[in-house]
C-alpha atoms as a PDB file:
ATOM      1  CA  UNK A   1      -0.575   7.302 -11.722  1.00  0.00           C
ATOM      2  CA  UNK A   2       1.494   4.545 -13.064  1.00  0.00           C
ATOM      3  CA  UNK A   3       3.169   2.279 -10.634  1.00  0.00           C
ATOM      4  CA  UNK A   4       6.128  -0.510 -12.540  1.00  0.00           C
ATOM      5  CA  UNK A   5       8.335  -2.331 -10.696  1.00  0.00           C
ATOM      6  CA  UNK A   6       9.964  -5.183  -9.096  1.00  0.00           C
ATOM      7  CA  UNK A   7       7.721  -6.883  -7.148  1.00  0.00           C
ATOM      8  CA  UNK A   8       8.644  -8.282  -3.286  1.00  0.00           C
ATOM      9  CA  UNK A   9       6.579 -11.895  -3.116  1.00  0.00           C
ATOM     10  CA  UNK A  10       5.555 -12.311   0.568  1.00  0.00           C
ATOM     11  CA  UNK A  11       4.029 -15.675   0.284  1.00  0.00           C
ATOM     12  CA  UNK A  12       1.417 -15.759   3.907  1.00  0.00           C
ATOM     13  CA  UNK A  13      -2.199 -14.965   4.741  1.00  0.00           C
ATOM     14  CA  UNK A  14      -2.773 -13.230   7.541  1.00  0.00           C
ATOM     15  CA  UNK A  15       0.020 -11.272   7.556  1.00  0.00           C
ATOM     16  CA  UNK A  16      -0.600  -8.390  11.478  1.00  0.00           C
ATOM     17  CA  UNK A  17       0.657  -5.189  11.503  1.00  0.00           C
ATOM     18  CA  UNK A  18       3.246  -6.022  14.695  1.00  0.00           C
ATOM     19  CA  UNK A  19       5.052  -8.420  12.170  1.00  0.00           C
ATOM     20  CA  UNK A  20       4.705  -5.660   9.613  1.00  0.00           C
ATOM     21  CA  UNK A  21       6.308  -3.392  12.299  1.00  0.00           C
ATOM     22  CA  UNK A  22       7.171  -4.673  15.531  1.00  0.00           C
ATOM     23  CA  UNK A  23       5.556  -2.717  18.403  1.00  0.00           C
ATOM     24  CA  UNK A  24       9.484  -2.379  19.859  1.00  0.00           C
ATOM     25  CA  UNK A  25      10.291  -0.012  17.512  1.00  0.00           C
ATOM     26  CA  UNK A  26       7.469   2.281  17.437  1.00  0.00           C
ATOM     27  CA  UNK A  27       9.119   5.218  19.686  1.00  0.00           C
ATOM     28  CA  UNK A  28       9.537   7.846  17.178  1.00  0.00           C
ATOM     29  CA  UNK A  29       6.524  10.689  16.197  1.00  0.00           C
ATOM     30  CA  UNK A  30       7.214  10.962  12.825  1.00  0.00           C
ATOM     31  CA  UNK A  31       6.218   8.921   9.575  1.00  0.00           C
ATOM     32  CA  UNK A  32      10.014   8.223   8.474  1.00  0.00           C
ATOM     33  CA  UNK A  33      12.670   6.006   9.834  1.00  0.00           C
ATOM     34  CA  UNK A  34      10.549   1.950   9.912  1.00  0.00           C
ATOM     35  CA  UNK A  35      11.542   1.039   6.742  1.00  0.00           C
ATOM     36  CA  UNK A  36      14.533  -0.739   8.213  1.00  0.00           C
ATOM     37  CA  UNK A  37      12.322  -2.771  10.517  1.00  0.00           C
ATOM     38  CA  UNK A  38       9.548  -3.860   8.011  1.00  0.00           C
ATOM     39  CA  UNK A  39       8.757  -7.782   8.134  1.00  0.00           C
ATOM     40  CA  UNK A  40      11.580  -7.877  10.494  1.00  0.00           C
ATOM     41  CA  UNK A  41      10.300 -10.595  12.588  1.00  0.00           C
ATOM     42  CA  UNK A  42       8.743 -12.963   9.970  1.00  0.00           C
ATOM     43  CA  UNK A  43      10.491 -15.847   9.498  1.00  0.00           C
ATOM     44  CA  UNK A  44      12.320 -16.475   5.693  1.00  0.00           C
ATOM     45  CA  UNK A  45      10.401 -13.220   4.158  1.00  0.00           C
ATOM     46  CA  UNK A  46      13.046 -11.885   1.151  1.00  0.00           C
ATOM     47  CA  UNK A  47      12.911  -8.071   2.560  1.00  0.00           C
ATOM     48  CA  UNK A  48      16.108  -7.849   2.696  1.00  0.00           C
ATOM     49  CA  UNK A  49      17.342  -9.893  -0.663  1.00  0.00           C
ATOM     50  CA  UNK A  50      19.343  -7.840  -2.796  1.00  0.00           C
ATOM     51  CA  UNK A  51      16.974  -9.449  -5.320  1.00  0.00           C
ATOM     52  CA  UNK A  52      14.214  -7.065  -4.010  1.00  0.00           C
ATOM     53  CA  UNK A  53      16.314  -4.216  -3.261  1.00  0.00           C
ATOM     54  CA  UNK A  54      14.297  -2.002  -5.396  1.00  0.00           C
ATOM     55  CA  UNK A  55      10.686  -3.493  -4.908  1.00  0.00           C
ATOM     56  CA  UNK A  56       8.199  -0.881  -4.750  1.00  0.00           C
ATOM     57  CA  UNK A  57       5.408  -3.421  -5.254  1.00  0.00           C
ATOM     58  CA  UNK A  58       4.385  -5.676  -1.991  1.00  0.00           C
ATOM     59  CA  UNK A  59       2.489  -9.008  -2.976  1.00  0.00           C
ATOM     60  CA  UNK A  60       1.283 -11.177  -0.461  1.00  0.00           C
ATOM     61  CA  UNK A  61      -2.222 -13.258   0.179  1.00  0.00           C
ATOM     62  CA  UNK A  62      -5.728 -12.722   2.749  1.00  0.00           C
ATOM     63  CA  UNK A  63      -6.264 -10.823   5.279  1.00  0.00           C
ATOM     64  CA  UNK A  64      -2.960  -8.264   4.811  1.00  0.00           C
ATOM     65  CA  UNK A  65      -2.696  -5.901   8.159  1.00  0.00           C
ATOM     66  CA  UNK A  66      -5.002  -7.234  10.234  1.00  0.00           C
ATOM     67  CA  UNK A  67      -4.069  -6.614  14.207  1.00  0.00           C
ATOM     68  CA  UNK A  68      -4.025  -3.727  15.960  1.00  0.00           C
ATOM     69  CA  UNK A  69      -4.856  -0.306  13.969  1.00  0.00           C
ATOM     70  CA  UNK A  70      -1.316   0.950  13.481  1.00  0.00           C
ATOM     71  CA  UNK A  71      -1.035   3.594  11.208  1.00  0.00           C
ATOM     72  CA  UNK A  72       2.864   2.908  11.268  1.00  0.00           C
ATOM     73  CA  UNK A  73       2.157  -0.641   9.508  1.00  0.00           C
ATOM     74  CA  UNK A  74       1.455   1.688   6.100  1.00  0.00           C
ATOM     75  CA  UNK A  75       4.387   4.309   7.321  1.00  0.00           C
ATOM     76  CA  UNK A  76       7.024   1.421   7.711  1.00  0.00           C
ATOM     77  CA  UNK A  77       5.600   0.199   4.082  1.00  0.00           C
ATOM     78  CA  UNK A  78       5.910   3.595   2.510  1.00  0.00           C
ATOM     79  CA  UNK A  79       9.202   3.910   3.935  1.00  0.00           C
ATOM     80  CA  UNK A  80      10.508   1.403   2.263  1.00  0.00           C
ATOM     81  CA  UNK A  81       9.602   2.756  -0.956  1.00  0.00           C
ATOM     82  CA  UNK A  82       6.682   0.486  -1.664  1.00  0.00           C
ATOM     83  CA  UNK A  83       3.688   2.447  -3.535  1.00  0.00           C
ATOM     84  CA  UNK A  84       1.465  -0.798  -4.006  1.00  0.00           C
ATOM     85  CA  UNK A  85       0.407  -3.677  -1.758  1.00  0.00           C
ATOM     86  CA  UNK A  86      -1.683  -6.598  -3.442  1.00  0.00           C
ATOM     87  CA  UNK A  87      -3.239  -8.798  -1.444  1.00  0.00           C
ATOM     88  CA  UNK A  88      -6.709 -10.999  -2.047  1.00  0.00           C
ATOM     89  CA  UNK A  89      -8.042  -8.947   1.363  1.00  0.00           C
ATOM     90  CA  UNK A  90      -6.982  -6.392   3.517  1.00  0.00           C
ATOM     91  CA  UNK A  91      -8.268  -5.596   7.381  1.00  0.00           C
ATOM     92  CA  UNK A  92     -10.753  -3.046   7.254  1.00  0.00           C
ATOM     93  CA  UNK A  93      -8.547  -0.585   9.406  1.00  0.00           C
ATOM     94  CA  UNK A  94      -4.801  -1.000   7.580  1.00  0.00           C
ATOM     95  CA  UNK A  95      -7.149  -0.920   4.221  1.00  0.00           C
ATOM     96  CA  UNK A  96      -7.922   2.974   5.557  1.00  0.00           C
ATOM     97  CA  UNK A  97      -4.383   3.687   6.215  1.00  0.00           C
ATOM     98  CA  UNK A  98      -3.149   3.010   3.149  1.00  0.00           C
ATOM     99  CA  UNK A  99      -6.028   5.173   1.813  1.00  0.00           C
ATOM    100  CA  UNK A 100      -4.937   7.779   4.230  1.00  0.00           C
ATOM    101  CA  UNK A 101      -1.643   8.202   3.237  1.00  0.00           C
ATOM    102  CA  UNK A 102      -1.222   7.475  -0.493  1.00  0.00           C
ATOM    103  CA  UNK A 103      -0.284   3.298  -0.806  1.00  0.00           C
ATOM    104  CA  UNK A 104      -2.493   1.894  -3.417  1.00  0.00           C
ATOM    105  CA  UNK A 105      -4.559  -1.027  -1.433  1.00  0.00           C
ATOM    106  CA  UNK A 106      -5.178  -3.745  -4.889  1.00  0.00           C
ATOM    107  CA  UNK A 107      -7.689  -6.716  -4.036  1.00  0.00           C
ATOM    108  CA  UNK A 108      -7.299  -9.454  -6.171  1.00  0.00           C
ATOM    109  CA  UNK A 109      -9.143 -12.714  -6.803  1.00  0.00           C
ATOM    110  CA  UNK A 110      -6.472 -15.781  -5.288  1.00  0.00           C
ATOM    111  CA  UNK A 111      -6.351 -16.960  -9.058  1.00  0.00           C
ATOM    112  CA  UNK A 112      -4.987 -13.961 -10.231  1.00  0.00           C
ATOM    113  CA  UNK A 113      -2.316 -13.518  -6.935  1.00  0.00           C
ATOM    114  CA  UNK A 114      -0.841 -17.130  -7.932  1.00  0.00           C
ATOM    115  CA  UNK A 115      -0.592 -15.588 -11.172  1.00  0.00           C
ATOM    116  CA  UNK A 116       1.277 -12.489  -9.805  1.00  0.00           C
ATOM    117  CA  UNK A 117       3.339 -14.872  -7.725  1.00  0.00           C
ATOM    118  CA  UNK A 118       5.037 -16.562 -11.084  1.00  0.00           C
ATOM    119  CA  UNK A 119       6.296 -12.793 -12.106  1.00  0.00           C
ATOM    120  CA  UNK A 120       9.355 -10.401 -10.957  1.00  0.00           C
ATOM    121  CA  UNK A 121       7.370  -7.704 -11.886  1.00  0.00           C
ATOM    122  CA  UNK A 122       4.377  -5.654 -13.295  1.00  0.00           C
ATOM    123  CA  UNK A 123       2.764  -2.244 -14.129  1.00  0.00           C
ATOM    124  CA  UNK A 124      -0.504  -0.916 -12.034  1.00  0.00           C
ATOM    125  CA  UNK A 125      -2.557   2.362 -13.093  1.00  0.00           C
ATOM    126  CA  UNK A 126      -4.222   3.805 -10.589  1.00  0.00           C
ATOM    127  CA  UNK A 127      -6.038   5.744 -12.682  1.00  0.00           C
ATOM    128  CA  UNK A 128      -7.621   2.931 -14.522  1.00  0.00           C
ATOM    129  CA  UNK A 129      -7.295   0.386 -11.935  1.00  0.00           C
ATOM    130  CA  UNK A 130      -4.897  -2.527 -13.838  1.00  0.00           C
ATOM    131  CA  UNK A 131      -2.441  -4.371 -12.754  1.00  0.00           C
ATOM    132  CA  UNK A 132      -0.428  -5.694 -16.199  1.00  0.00           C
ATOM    133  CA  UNK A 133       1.609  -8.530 -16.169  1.00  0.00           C
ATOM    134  CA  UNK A 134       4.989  -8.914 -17.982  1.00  0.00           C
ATOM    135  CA  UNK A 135       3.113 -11.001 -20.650  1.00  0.00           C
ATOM    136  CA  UNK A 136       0.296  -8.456 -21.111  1.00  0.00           C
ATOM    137  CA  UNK A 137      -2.301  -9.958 -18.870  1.00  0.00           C
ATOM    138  CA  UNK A 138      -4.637  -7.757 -17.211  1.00  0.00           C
ATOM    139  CA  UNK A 139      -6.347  -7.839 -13.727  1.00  0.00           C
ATOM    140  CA  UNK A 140      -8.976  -5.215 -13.029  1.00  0.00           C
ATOM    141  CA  UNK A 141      -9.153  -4.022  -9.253  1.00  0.00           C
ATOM    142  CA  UNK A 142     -11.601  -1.709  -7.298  1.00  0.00           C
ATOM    143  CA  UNK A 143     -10.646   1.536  -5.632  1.00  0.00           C
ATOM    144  CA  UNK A 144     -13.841   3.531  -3.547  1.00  0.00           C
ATOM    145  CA  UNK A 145     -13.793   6.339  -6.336  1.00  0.00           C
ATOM    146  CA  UNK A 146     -13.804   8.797  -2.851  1.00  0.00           C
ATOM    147  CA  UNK A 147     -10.471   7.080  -1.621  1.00  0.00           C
ATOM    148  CA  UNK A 148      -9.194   6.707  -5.194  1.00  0.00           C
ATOM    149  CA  UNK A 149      -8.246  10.627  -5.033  1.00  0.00           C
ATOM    150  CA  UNK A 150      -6.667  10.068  -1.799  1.00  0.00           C
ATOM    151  CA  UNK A 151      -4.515   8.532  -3.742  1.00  0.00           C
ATOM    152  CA  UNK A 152      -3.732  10.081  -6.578  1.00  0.00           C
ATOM    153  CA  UNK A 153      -3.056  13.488  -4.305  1.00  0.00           C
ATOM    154  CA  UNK A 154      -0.827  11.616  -2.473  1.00  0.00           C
ATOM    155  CA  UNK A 155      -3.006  10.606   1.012  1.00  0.00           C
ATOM    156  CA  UNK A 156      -5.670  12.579   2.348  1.00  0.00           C
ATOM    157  CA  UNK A 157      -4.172  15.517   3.673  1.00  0.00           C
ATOM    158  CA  UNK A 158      -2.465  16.547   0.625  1.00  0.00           C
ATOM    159  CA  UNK A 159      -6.349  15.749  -0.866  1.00  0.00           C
ATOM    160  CA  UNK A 160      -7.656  18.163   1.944  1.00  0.00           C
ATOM    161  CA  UNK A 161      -4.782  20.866   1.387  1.00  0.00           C
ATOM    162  CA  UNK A 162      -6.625  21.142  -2.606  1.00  0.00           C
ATOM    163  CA  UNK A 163      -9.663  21.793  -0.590  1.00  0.00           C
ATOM    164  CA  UNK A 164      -9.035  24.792   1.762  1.00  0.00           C
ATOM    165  CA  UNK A 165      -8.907  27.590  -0.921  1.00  0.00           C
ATOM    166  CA  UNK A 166     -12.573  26.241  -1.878  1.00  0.00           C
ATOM    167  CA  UNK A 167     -13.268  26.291   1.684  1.00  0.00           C
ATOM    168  CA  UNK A 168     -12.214  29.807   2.328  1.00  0.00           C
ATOM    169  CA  UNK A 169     -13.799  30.798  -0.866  1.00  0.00           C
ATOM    170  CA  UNK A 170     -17.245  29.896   0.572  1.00  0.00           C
ATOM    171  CA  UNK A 171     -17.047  31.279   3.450  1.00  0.00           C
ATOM    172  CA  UNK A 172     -16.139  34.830   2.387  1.00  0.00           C
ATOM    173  CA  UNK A 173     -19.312  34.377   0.174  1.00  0.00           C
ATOM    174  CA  UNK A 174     -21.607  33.571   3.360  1.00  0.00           C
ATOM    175  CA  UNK A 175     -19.827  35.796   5.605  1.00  0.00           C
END
């Protein structure tokens, strides 16, 4: 899985999911439709820069998601078209949720986010776990190797839909 793109610099630590998506909006049941209100109440963020019209790679600094466990924090991400959020940390809970439904979570070391921060755009593999930079710098990242095929099936339901033939395969053996 090979992510390139633009990528959308949100330059804060600490970033919670009701600035990621405002707890106003969060009326509907289904997992489309929050794009439009992503980052919409932080203060000079470049969302909505024709610039980054096309991002599909979120940068930003410590402690990404932290707040309340809002599953729509990842959906109004996702939404948006982003497949990758870089951050040096994550909350434990958002971390999950991107897990859960297919955004590629990438830790990196603060050195090599100040790096990221100087560049309009670079090239992750999932697969291999690399972020590449425009000049052909590398950065290695860690996915759980579990989690990783969360990913690459596109979240863990489509993971656990590859599973249920298995499933009923065994039990018609021990039936």
């Amino acid at each position: 899985m090979i992510i390139k793109g633009k990528i959308l610099p949100l330059d804060r630590s600490n970033i919670d999911t009701d600035q990621i998506i405002p707890a106003r909006h969060l009326t509907g049941i289904t997992k489309s439709g929050y794009g439009a209100y992503l980052l919409e109440d932080v203060p000079g963020t470049p969302i909505n820069d024709p610039k980054y019209k096309d991002a599909s790679i979120l940068l930003t600094r410590e402690n990404f998601g932290c707040g309340s466990s809002r599953e729509h924090a990842v959906w109004a991400i996702m939404d948006r078209s982003f497949k990758a959020v870089i951050a040096s940390s994550f909350a434990r809970i958002f971390e999950e949720n991107c897990y859960n439904n297919g955004l590629v979570p990438i830790k990196l070391k603060p050195e090599e986010i100040e790096k990221l921060f100087k560049q309009s755009e670079c090239e992750i593999d999932a697969v291999n776990q690399t972020v590449k930079l425009l000049n052909g710098e590398t950065f290695k990242f860690e996915l759980d190797p579990l989690k990783k095929e969360f990913i690459l099936k596109g979240g863990f339901l489509k993971f656990m839909e590859g599973k249920v033939n298995k499933v009923k395969s065994w039990e018609k053996q021990h039936s």
